[in-house]
C-alpha atoms as a PDB file:
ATOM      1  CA  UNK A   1      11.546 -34.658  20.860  1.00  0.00           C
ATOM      2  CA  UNK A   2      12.462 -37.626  22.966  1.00  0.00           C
ATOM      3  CA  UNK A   3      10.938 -41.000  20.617  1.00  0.00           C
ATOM      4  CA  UNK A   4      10.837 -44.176  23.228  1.00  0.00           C
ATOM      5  CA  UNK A   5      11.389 -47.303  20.732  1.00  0.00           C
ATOM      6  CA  UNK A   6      10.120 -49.853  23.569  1.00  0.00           C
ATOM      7  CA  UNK A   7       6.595 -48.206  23.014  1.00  0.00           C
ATOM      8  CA  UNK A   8       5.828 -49.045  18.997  1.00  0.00           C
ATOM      9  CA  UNK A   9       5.912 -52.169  16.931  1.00  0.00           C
ATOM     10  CA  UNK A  10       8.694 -52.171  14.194  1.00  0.00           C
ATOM     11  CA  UNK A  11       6.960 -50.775  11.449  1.00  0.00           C
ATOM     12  CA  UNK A  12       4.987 -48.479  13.199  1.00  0.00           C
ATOM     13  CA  UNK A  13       7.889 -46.785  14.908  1.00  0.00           C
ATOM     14  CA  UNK A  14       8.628 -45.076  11.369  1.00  0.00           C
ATOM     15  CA  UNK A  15       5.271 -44.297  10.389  1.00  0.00           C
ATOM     16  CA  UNK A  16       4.536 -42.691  13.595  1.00  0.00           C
ATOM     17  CA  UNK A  17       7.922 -40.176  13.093  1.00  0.00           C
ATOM     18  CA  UNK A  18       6.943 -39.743   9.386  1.00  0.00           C
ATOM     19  CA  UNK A  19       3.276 -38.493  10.331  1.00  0.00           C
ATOM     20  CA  UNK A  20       5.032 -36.404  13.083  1.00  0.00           C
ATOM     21  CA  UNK A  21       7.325 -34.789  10.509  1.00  0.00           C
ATOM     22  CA  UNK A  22       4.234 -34.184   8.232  1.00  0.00           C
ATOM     23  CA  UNK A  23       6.013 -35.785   5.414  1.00  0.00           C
ATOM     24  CA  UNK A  24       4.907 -38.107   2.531  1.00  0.00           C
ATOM     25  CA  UNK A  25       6.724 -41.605   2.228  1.00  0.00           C
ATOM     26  CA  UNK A  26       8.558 -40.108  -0.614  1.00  0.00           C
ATOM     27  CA  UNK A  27       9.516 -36.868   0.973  1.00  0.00           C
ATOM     28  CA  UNK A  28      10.560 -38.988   4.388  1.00  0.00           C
ATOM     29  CA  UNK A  29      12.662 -41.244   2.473  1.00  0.00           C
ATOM     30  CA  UNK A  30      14.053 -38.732   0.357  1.00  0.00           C
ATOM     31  CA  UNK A  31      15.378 -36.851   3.849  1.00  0.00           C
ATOM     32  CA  UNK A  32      16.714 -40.198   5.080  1.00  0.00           C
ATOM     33  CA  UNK A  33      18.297 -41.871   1.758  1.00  0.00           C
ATOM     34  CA  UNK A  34      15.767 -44.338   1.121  1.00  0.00           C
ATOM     35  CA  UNK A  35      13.260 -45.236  -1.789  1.00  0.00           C
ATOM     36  CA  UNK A  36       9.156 -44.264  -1.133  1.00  0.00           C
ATOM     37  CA  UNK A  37       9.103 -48.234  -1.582  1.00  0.00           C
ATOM     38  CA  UNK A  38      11.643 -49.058   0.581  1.00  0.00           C
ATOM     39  CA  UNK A  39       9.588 -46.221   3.669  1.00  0.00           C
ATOM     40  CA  UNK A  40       6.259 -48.856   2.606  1.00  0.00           C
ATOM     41  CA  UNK A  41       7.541 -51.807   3.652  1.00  0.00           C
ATOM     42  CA  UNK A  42       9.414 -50.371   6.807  1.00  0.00           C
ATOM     43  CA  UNK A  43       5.947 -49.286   8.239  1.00  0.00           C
ATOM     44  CA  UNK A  44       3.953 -52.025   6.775  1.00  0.00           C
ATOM     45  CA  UNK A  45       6.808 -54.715   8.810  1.00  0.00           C
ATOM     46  CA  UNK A  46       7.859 -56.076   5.658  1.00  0.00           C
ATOM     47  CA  UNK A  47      10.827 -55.263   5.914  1.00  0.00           C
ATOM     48  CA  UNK A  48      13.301 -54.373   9.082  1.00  0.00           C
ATOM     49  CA  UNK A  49      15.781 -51.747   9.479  1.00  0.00           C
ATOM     50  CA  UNK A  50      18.722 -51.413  11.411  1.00  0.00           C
ATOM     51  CA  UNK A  51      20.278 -48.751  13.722  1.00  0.00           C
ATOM     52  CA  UNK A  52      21.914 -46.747  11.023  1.00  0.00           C
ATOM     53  CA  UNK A  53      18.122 -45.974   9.949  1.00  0.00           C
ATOM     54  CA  UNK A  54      16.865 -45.277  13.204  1.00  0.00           C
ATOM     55  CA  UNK A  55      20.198 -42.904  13.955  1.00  0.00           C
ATOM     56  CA  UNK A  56      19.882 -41.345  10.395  1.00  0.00           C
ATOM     57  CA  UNK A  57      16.350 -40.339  11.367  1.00  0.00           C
ATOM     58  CA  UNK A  58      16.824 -39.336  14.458  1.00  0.00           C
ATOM     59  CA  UNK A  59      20.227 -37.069  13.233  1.00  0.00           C
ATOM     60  CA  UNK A  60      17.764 -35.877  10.369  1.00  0.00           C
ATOM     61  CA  UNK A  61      15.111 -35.043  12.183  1.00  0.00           C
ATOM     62  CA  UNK A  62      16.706 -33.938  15.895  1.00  0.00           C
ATOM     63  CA  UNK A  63      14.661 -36.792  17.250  1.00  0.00           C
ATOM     64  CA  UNK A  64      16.443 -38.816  20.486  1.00  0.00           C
ATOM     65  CA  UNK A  65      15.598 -41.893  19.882  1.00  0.00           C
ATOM     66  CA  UNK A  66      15.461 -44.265  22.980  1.00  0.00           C
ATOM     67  CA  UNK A  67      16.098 -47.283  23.427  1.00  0.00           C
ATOM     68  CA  UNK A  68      16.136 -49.711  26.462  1.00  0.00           C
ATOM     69  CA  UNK A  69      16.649 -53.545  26.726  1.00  0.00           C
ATOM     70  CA  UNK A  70      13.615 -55.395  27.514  1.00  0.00           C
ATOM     71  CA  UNK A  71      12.953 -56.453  31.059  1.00  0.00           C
ATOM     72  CA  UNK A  72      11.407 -60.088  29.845  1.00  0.00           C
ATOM     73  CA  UNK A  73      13.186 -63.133  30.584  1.00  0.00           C
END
């Protein structure tokens, strides 16, 4: 699965993998090394994430995840 970053919001980015993986919060951040909590306030925007997250999911998951720099000015 190719996942293009440019095409969700921050939080919903992670949710949208997580419902693809049909897992719970828990059981997604259990696979990824991260508190149910911690999954909440990624997809709610509360809280931002870095690479490492993104590249732990997508090594966890065989997900590419894409990204591209922004064509605005």
């Amino acid at each position: 699965m190719k996942f293009y970053l440019k095409d969700y919001n921050r939080g919903e980015a992670i949710r949208i993998i997580r419902e693809w993986t049909n897992l719970t919060q828990r059981e997604f951040g259990e696979k990824i090394g991260k508190s149910k909590r911690t999954i909440e306030q990624y997809e709610a925007g509360d809280v931002n994430y870095g690479i490492d997250v993104l590249y732990t999911i997508g090594k966890e998951f065989k997900i590419d995840i894409i990204f591209e720099k922004s064509k605005r000015k």
